[in-house]
C-alpha atoms as a PDB file:
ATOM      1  CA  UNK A   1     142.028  71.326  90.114  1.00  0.00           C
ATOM      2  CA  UNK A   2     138.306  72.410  90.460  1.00  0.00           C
ATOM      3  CA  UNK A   3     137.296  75.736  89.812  1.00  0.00           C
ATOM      4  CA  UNK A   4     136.706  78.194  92.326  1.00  0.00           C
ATOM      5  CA  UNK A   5     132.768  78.706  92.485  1.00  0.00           C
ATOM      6  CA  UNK A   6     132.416  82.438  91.137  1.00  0.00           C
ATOM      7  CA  UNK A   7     131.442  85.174  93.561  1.00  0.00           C
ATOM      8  CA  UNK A   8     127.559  85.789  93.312  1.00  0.00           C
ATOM      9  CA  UNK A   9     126.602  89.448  93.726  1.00  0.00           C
ATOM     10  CA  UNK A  10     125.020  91.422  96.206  1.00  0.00           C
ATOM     11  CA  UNK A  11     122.576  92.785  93.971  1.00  0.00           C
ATOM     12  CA  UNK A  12     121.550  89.058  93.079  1.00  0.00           C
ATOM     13  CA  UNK A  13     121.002  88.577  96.906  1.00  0.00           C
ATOM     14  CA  UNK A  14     118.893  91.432  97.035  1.00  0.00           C
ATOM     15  CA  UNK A  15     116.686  90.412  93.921  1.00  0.00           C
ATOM     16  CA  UNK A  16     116.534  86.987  95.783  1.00  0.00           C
ATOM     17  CA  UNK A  17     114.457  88.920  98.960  1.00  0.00           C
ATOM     18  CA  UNK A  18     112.544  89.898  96.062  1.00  0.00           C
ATOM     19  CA  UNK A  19     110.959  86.856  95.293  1.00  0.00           C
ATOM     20  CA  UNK A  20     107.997  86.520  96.628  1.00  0.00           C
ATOM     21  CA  UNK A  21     108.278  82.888  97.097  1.00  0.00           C
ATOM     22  CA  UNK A  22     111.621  82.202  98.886  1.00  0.00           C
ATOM     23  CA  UNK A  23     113.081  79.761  96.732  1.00  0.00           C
ATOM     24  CA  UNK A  24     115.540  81.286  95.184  1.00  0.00           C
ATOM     25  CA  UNK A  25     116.454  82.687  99.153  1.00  0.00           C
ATOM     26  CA  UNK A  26     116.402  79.068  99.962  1.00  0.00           C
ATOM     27  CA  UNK A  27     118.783  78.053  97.110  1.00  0.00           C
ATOM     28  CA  UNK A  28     121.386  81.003  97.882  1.00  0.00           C
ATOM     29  CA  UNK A  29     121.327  79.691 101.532  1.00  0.00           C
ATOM     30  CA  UNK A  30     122.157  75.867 100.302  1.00  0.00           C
ATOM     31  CA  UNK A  31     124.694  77.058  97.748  1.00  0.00           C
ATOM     32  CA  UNK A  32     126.465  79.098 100.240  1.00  0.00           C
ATOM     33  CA  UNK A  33     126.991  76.409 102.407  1.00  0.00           C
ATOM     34  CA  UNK A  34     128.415  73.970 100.085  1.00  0.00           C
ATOM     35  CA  UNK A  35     130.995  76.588  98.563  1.00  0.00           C
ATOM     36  CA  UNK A  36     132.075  77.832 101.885  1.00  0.00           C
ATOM     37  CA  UNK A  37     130.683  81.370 100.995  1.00  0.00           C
ATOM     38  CA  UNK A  38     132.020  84.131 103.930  1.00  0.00           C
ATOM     39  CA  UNK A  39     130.466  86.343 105.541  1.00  0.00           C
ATOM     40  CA  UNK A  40     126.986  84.664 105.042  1.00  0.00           C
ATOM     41  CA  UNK A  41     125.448  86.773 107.963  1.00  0.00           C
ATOM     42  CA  UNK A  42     125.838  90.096 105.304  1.00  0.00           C
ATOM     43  CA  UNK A  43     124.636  87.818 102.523  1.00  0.00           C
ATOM     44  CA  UNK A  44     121.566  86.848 104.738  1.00  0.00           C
ATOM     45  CA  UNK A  45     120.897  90.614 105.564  1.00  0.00           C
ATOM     46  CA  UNK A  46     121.080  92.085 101.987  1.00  0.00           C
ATOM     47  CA  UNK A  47     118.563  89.112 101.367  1.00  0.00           C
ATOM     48  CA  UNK A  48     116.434  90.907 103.936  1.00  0.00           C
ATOM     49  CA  UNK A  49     116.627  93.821 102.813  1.00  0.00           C
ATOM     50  CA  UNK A  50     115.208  92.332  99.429  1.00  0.00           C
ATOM     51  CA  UNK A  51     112.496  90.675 100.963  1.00  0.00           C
ATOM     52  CA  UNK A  52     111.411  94.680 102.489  1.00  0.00           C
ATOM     53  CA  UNK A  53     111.590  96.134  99.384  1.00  0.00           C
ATOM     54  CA  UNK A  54     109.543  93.327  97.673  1.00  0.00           C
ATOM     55  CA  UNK A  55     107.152  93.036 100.346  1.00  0.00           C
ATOM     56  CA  UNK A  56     106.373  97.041 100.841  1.00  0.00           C
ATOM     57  CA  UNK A  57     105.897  97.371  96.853  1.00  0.00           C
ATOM     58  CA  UNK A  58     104.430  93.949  95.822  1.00  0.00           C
ATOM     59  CA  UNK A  59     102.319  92.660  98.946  1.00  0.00           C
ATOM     60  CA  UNK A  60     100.136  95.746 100.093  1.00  0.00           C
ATOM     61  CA  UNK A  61      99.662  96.526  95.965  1.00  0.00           C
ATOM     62  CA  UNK A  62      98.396  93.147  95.073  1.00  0.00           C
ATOM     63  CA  UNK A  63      96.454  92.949  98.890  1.00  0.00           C
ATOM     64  CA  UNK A  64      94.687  95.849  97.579  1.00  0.00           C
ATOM     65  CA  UNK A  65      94.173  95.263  93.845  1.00  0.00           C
ATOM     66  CA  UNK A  66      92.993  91.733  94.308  1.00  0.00           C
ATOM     67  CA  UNK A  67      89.947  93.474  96.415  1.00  0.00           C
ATOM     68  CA  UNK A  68      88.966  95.602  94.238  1.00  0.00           C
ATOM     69  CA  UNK A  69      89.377  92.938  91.507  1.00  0.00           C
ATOM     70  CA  UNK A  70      86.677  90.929  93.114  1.00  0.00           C
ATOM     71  CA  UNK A  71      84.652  94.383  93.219  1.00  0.00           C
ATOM     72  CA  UNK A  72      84.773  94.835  90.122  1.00  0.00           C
ATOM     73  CA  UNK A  73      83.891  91.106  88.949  1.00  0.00           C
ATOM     74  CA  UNK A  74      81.027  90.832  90.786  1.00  0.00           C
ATOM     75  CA  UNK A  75      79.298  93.243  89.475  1.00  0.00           C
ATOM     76  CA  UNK A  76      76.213  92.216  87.103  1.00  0.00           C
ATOM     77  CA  UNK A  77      76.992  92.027  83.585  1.00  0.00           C
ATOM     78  CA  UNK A  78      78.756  89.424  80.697  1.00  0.00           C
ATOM     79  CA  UNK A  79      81.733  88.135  81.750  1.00  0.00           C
ATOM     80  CA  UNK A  80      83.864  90.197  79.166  1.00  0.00           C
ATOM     81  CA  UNK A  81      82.548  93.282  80.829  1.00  0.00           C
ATOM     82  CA  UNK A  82      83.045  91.723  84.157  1.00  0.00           C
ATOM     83  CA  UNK A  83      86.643  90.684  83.224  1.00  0.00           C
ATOM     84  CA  UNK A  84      87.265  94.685  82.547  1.00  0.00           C
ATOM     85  CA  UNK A  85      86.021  95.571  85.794  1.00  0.00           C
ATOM     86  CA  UNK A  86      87.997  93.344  87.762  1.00  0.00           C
ATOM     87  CA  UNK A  87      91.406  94.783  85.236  1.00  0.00           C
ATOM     88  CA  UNK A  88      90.504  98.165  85.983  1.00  0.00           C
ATOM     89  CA  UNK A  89      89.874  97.481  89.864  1.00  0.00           C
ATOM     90  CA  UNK A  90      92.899  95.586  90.285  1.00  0.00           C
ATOM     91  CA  UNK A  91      94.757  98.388  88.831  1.00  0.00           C
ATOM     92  CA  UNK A  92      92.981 100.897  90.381  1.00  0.00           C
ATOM     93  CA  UNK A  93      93.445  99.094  94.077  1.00  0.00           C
ATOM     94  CA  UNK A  94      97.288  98.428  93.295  1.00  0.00           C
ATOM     95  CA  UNK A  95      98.330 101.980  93.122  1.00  0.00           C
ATOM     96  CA  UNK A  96      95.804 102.771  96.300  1.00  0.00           C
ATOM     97  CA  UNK A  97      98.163 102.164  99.466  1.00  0.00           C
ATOM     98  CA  UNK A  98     100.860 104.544  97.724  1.00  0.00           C
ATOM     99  CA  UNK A  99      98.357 106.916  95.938  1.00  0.00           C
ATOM    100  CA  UNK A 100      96.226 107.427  99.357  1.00  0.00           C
ATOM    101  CA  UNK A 101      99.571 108.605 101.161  1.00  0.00           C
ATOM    102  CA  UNK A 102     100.634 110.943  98.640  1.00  0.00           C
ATOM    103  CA  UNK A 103      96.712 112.386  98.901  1.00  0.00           C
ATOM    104  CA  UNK A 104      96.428 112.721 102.425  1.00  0.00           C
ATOM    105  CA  UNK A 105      99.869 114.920 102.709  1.00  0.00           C
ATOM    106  CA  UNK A 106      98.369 117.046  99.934  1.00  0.00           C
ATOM    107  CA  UNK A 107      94.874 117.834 101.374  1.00  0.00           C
ATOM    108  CA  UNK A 108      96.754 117.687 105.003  1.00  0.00           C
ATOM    109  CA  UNK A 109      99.014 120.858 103.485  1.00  0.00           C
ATOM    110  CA  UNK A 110      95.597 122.608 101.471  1.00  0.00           C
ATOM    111  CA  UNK A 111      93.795 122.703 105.062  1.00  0.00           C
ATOM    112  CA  UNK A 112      97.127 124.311 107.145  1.00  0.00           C
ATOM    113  CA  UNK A 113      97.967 126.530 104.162  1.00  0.00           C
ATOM    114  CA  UNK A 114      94.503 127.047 102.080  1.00  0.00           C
ATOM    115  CA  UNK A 115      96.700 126.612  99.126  1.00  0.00           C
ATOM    116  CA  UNK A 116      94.732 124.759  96.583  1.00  0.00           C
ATOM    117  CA  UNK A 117      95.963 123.643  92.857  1.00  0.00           C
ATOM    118  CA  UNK A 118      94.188 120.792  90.836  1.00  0.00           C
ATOM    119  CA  UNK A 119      96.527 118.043  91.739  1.00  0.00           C
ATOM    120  CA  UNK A 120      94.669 119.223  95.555  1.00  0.00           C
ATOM    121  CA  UNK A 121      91.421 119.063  94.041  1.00  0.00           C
ATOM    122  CA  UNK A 122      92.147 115.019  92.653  1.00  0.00           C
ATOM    123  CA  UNK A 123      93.425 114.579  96.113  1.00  0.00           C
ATOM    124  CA  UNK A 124      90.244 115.224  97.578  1.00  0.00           C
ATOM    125  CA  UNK A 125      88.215 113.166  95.397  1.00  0.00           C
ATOM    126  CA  UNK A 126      90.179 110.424  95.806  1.00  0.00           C
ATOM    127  CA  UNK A 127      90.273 110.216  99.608  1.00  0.00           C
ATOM    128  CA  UNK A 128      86.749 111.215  99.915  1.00  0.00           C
ATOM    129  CA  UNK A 129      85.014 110.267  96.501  1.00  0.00           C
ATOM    130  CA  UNK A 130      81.331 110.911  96.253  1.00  0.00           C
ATOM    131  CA  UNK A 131      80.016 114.383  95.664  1.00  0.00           C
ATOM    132  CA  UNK A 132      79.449 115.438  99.396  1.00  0.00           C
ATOM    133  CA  UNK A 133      81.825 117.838 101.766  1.00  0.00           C
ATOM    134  CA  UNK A 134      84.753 118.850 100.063  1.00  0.00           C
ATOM    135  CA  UNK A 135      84.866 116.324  97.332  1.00  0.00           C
ATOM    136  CA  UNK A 136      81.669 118.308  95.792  1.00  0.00           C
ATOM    137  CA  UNK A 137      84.022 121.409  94.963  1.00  0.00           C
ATOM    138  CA  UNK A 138      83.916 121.477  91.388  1.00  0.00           C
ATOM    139  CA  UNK A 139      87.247 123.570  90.727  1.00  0.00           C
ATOM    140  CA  UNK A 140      89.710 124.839  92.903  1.00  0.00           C
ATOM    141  CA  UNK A 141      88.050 128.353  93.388  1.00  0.00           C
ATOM    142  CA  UNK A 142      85.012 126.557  95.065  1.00  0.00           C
ATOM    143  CA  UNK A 143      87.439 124.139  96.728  1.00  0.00           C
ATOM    144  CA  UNK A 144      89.803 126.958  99.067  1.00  0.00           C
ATOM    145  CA  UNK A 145      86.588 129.022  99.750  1.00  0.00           C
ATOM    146  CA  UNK A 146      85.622 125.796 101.110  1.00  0.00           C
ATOM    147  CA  UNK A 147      88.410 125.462 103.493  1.00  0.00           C
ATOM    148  CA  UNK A 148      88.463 129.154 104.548  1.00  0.00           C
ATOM    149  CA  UNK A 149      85.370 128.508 105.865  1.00  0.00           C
ATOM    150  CA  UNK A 150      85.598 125.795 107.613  1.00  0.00           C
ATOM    151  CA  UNK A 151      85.166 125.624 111.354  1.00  0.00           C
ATOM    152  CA  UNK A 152      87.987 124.730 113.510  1.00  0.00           C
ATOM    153  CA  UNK A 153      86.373 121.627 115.204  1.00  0.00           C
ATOM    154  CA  UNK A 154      85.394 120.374 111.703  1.00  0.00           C
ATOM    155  CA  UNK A 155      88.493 120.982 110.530  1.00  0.00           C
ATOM    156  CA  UNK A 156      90.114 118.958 113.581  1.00  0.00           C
ATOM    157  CA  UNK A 157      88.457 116.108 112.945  1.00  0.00           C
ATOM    158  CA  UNK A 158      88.918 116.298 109.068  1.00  0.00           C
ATOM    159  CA  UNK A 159      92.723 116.429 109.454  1.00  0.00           C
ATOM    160  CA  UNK A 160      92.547 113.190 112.219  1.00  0.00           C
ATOM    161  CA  UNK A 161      90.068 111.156 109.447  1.00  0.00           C
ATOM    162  CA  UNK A 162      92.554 112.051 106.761  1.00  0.00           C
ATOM    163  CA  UNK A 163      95.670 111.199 109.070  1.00  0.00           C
ATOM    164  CA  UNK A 164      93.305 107.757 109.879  1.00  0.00           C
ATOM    165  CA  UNK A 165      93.771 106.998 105.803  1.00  0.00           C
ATOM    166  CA  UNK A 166      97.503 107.557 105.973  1.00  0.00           C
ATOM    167  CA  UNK A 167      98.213 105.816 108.485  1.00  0.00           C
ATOM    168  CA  UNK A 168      96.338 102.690 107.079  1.00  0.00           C
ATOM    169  CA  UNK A 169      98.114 102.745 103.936  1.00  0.00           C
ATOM    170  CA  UNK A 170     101.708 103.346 106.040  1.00  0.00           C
ATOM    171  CA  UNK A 171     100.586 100.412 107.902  1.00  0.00           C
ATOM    172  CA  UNK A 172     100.037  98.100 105.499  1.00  0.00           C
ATOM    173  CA  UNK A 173     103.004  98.742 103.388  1.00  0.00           C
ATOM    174  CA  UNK A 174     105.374  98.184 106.501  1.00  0.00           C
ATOM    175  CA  UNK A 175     103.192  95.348 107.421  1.00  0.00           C
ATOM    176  CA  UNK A 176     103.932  93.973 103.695  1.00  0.00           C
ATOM    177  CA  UNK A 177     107.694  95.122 103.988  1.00  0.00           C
ATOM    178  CA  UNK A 178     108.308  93.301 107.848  1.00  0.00           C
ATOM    179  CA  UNK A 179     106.507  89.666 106.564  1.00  0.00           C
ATOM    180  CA  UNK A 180     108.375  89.223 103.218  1.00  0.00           C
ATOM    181  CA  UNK A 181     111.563  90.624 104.870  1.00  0.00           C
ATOM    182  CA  UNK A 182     111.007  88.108 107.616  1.00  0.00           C
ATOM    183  CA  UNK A 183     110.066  85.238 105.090  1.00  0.00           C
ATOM    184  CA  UNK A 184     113.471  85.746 102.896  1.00  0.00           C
ATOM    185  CA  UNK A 185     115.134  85.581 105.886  1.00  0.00           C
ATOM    186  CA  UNK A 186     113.875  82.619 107.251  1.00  0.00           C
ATOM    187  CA  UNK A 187     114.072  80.887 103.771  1.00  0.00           C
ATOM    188  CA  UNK A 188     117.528  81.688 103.291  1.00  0.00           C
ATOM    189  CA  UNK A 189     118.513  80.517 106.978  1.00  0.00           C
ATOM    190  CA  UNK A 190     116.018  77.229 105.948  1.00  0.00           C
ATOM    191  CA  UNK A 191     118.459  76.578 102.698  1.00  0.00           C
ATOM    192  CA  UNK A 192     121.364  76.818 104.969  1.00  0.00           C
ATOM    193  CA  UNK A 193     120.192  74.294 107.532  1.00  0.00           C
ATOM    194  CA  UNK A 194     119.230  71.838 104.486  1.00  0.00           C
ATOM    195  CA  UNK A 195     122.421  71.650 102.961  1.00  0.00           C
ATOM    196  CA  UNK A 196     124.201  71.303 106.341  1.00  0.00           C
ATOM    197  CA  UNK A 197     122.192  68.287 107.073  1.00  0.00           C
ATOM    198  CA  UNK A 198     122.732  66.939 103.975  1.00  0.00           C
ATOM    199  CA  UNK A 199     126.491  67.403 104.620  1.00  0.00           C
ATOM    200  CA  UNK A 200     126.456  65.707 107.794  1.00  0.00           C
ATOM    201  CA  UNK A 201     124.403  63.134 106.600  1.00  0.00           C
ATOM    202  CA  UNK A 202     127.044  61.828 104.035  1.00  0.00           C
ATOM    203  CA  UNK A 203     129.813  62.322 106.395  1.00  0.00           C
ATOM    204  CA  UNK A 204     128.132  60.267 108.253  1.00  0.00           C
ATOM    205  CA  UNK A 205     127.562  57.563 104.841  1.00  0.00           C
ATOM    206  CA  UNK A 206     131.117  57.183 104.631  1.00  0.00           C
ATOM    207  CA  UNK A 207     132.191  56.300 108.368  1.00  0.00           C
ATOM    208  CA  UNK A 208     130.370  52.888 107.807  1.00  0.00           C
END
């Protein structure tokens, strides 16, 4: 008597989303169907839910790393120096989409409250760089008597270019999350569809 195909996991279906590729999606979906495998629907959505994760943590961080990669490397200079650039941008661009949310709600809170601390003062640089407006303030001193100043118009329209950022770098990681969810779906429905054809297609063999 054959043995009974062992029970994958629902933790390997959800590393399957992961893959960025789909194939291993594709092969749950074509194994499923030739052991029978119930309740493939929950299989399928765990898979999904993969796919999310993957896509908002993988697909917005390499979007954004690979641009600042190319930055970096086209800058003049040997290529080993070049080569570091592009490291350092990629790396630099890969932490960005997360990075620029966690910035924004900091410098969003240091303009309602005036309550500035040094991790406020990084935020500010990085949203802003350069050395003019509030990323000039040189310590955190120079950076609240900045903000107490501030008029409320100029303020208004700070808060809506910093909630502009945010919403960017939301956007992109659901954007990243919706495609690869989509794609691990479709993959693993793709598998499933294969190996039923190839089913019918020997049932069909051995009628003749």
């Amino acid at each position: 008597m054959a043995n009974k195909p062992k029970t994958r996991s629902y933790l390997r279906d959800l590393g399957a989303g992961i893959d960025p590729f789909g194939t291993i999606s594709f092969k749950y979906g074509m194994k499923d169907v030739k052991n029978k495998v119930k309740r493939p629907g929950r299989r399928r959505t765990v898979n999904t839910i993969g796919g999310i994760i993957g896509g908002t943590t993988l697909v917005p961080s390499t979007t954004y790393g690979a641009v600042q990669a190319v930055k970096g490397f086209s800058k003049p200079g040997n290529i080993r120096s070049r080569l570091a650039r592009a490291g350092s941008g990629f790396l630099q661009g890969a932490k960005y989409p997360y990075q620029a949310i966690g910035d924004a709600s900091k410098t969003l809170t240091a303009l309602k409250t005036n309550t500035v601390t040094e991790r406020t003062l990084r935020a500010v640089r990085n949203l802003f760089g350069g050395s003019d407006g509030m990323a000039s303030a040189t310590n955190t001193t120079q950076l609240s008597s900045m903000i107490g100043r501030m008029k409320p118009q100029h303020r208004k329209k700070l808060e809506s270019a910093i909630k502009d950022k945010r919403n960017t770098a939301i956007s992109a990681i659901a954007a990243g999350g919706m495609t690869s969810g989509g794609a691990a779906n479709v993959q693993y429905r793709a598998g499933r569809k294969t190996r039923k054809k190839f089913q019918r297609e020997l049932k069909n063999r051995g009628r003749r």
